[in-house]
Each structure stands twice: as C-alpha cells, then as structure tokens.
C-alpha atoms as a PDB file:
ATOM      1  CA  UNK A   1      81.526   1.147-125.597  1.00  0.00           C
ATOM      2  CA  UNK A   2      82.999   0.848-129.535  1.00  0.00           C
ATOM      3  CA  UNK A   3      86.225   2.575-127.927  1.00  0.00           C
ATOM      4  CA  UNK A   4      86.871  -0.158-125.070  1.00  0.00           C
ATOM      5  CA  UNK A   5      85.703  -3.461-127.745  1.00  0.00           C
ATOM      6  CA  UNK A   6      88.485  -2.488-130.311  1.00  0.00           C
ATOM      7  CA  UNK A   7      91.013  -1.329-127.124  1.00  0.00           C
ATOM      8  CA  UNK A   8      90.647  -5.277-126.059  1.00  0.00           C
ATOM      9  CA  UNK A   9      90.660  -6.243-129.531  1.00  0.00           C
ATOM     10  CA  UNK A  10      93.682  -4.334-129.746  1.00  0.00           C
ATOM     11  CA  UNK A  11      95.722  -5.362-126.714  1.00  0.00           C
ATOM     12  CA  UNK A  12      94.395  -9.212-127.520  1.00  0.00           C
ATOM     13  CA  UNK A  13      96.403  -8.813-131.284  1.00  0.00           C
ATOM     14  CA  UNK A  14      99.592  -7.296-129.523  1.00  0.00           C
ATOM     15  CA  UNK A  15      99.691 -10.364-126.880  1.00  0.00           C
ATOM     16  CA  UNK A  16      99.063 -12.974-129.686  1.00  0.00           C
ATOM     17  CA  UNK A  17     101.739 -10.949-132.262  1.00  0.00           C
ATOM     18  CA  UNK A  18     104.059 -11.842-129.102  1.00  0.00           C
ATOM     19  CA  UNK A  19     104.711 -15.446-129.169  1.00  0.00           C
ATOM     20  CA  UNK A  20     107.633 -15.768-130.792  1.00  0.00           C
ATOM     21  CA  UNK A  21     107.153 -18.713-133.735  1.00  0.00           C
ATOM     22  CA  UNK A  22     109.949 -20.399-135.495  1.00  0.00           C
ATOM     23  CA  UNK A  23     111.571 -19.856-138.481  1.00  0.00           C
ATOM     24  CA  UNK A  24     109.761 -22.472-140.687  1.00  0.00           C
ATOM     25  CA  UNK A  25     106.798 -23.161-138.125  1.00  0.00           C
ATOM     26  CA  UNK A  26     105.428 -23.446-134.643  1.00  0.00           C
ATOM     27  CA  UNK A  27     104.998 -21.377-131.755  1.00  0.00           C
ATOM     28  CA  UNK A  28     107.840 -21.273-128.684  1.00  0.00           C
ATOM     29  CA  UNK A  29     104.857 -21.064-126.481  1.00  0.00           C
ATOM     30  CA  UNK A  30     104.107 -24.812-127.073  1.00  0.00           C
ATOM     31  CA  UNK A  31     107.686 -25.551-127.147  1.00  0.00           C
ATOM     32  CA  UNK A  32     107.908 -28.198-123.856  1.00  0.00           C
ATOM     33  CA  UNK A  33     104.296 -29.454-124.455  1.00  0.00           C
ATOM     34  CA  UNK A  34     105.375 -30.534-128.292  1.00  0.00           C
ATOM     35  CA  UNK A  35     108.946 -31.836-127.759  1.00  0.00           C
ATOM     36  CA  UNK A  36     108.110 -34.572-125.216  1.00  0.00           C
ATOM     37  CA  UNK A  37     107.722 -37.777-126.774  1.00  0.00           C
ATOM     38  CA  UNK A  38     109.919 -40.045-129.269  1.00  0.00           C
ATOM     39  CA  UNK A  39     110.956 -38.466-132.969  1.00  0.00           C
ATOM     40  CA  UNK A  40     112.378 -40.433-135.793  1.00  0.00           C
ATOM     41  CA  UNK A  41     114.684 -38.601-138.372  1.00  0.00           C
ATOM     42  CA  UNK A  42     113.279 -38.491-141.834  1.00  0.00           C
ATOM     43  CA  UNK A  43     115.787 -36.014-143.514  1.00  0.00           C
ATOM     44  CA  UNK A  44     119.118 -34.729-143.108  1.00  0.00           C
ATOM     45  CA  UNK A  45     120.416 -32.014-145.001  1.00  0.00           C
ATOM     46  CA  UNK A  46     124.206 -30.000-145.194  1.00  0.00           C
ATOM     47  CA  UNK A  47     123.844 -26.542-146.694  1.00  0.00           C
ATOM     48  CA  UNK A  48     120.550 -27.582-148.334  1.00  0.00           C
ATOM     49  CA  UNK A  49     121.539 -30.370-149.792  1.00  0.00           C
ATOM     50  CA  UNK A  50     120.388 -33.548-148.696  1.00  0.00           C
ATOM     51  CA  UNK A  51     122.584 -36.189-147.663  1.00  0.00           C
ATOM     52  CA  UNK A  52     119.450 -38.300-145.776  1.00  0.00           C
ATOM     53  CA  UNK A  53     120.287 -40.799-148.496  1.00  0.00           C
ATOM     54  CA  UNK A  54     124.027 -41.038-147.330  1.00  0.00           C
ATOM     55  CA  UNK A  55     123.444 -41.104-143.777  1.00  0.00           C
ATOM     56  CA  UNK A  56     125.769 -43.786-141.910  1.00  0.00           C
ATOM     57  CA  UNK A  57     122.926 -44.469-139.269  1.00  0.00           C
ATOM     58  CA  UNK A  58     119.498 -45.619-139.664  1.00  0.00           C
ATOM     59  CA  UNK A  59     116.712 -45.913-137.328  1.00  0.00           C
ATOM     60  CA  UNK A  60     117.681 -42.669-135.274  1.00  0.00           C
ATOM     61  CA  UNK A  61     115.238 -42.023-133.145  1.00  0.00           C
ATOM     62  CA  UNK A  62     115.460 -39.673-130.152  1.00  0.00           C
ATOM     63  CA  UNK A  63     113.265 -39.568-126.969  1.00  0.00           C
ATOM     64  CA  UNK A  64     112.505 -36.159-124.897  1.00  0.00           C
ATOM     65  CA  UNK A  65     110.824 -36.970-121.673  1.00  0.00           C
ATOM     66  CA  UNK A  66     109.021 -34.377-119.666  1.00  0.00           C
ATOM     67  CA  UNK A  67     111.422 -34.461-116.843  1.00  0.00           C
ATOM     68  CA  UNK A  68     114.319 -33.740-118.891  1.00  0.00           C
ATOM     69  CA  UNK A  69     115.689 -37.196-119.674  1.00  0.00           C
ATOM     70  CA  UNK A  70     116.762 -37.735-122.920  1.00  0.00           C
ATOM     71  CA  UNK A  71     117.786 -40.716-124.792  1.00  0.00           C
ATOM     72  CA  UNK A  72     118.648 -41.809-128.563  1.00  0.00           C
ATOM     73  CA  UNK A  73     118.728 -45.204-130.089  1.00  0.00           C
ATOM     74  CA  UNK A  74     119.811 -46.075-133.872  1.00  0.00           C
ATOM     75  CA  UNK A  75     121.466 -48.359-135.643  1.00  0.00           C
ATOM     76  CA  UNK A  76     125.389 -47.783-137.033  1.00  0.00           C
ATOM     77  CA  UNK A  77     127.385 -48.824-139.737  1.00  0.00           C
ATOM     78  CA  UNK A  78     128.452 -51.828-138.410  1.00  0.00           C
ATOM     79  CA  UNK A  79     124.469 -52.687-137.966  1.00  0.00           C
ATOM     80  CA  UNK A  80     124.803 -52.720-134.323  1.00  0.00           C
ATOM     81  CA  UNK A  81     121.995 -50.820-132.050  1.00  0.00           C
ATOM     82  CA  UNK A  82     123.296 -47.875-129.730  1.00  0.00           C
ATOM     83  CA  UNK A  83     121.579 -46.564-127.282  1.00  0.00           C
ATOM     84  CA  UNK A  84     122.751 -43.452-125.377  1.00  0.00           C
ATOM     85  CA  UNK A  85     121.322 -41.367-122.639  1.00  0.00           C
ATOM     86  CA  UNK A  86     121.426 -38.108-121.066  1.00  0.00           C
ATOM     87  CA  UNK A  87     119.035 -35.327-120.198  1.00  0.00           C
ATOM     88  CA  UNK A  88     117.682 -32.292-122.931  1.00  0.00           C
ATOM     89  CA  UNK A  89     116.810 -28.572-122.185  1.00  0.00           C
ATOM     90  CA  UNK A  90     115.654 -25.764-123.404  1.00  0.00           C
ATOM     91  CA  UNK A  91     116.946 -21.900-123.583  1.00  0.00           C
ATOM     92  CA  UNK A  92     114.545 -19.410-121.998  1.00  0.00           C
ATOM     93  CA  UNK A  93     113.216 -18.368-125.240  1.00  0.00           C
ATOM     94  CA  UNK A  94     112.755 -22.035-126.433  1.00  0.00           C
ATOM     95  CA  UNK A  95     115.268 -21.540-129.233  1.00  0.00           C
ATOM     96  CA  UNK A  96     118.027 -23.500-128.846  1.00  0.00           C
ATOM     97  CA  UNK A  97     117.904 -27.106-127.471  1.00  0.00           C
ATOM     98  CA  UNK A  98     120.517 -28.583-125.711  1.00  0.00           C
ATOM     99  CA  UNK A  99     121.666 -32.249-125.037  1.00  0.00           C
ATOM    100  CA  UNK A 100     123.960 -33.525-122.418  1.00  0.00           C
ATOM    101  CA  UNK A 101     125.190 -36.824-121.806  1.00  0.00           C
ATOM    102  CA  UNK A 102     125.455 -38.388-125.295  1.00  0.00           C
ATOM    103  CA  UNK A 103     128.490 -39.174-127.738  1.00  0.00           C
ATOM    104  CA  UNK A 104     128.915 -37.966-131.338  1.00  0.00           C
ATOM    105  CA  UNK A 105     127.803 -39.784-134.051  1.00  0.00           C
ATOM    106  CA  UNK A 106     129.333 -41.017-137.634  1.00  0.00           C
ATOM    107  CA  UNK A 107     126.296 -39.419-140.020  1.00  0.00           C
ATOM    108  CA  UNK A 108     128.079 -39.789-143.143  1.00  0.00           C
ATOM    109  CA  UNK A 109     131.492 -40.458-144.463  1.00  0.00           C
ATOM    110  CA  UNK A 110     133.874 -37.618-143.092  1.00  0.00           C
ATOM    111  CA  UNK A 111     131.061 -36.110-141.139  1.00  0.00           C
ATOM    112  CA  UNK A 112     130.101 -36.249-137.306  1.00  0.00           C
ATOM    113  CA  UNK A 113     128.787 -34.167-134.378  1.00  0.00           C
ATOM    114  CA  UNK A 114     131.451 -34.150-132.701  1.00  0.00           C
ATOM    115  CA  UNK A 115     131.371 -31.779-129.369  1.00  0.00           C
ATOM    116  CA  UNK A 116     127.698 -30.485-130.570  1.00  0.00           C
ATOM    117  CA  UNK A 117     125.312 -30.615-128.318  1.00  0.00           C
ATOM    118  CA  UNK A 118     122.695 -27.353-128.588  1.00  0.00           C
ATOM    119  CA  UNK A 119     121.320 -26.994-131.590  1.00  0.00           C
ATOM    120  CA  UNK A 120     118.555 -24.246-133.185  1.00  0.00           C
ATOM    121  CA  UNK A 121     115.071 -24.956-133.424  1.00  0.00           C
ATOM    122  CA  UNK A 122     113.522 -23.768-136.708  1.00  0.00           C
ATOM    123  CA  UNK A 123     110.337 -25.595-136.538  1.00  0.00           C
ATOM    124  CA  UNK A 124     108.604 -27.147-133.959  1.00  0.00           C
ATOM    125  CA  UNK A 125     104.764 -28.318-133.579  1.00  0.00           C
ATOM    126  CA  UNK A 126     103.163 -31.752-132.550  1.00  0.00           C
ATOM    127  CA  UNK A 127     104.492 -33.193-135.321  1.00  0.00           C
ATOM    128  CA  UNK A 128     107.342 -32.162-137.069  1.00  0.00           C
ATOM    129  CA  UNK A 129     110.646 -30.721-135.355  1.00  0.00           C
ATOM    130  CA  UNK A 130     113.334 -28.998-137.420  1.00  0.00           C
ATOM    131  CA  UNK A 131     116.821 -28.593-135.372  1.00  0.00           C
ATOM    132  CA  UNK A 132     120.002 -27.219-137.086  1.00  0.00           C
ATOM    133  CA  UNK A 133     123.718 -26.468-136.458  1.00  0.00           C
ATOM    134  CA  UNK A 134     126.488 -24.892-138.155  1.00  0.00           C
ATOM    135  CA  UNK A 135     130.001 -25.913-138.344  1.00  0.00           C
ATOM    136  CA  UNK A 136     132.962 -25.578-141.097  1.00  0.00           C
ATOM    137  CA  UNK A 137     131.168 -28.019-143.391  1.00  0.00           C
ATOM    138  CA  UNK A 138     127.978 -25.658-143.423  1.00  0.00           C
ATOM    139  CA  UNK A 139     124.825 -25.854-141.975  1.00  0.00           C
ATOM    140  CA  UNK A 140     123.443 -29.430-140.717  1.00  0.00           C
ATOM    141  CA  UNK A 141     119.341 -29.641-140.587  1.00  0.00           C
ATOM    142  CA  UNK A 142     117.927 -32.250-138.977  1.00  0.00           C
ATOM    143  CA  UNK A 143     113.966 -32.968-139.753  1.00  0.00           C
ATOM    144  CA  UNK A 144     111.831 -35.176-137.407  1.00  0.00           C
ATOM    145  CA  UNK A 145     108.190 -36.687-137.351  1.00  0.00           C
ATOM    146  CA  UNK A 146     107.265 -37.489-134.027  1.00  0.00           C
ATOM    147  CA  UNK A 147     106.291 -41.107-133.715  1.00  0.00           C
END
C-alpha cells in the first residue's frame, strides 16, 4: 500500500515539475487565463537600464481580449491619444506573444519598434507581465501591472 502512495506521490511531482514557468515568474499553464484583460506599462528598460523615465509615450496601456483582439491606447509626444488595434496570440508553448495589426511606436529619442511584433514572455501571472525583445540597441523589457 506504502509502494502505490509514494508511486502517486511520485508521478503527481513529475506532472507538476512539468509546467513550464517563466523566467522571472508564472506558470505557461495559466498563460491565456492571465493575459486577458487591460495592462498599463510601469517600466521600460534597454539592456537593464531603465529608460521608463525617458519614454516618449505615456499612458500605454494595452488590452488582450479572450477572443484574440488586441488593442493599445497611449498618449505621444505631441500629447495626442492613439489608439491602434489588431488581434494577439500566443506560441504553443505560451512563450512568445505575438501582435498583429498595430504600428511602431516612438519610445524614446532614436528608439522605436519598428517591424516587432512577437515578443518573449519572462513573467507572467494575474498581475504582472514581463515581455522582452532584442534588437541592435540590446535587449528592450517591457513590465506591466494589469489594471
């Protein structure tokens, strides 16, 4: 009887080990449940440095509905709102999100995201999502609070 409770006990630690998490937090198994609903940037960082304090936008705020739409509305340097539209995905193993359907945008002097449009999750919960992407100028983070 010992031999089967620590076999379940067993298998039950190999299926949890399983789910893949994210680098800095999170589970992939949650990944659809936590991304739908509206996120406001809070930091923004190239290389590790932050530049949130430099950032030609304010306001950005993007919106993942359940049915794939996507939209994002901020405000730019010339203090006019944009709104943009498109639809969002995920890879099938909840890695790297994609967005279709949007422009780039000015972030800071000399910088945009220009042509991106799938970026890596490193942490994801109810909360909090982390996305990056990596270009010549280094690596851009991207930190949310869901609103």
């Amino acid at each position: 009887m010992k031999t089967i409770f620590y076999l379940t006990l067993f298998i039950l630690g190999l299926s949890l080990g399983a789910c893949q998490k994210y680098e800095n937090g999170g589970r992939a198994s949650g990944a659809i449940r936590n991304i739908v609903g509206t996120w406001k940037l809070n930091n923004y960082y190239i290389s590790g440095i932050s530049l949130t304090n430099n950032l030609q936008t304010t306001d950005y705020k993007e919106t993942f509905e359940e049915n794939g739409s996507y939209s994002r509305q901020y405000v730019d340097s010339l203090n006019q709102v944009v709104t943009e539209s498109g639809g969002w995905d995920l890879d099938g193993e909840k890695t790297r999100l994609s967005v279709n359907g949007v422009g780039s945008i000015a972030l800071t002097p000399g910088w945009t995201t220009q042509g991106v449009n799938t970026f890596k999750i490193t942490l994801l919960t109810r909360k909090e999502m982390w996305y990056t992407y990596t270009d010549a100028a280094g690596t851009h983070e991207f930190h949310f609070n869901k609103l």
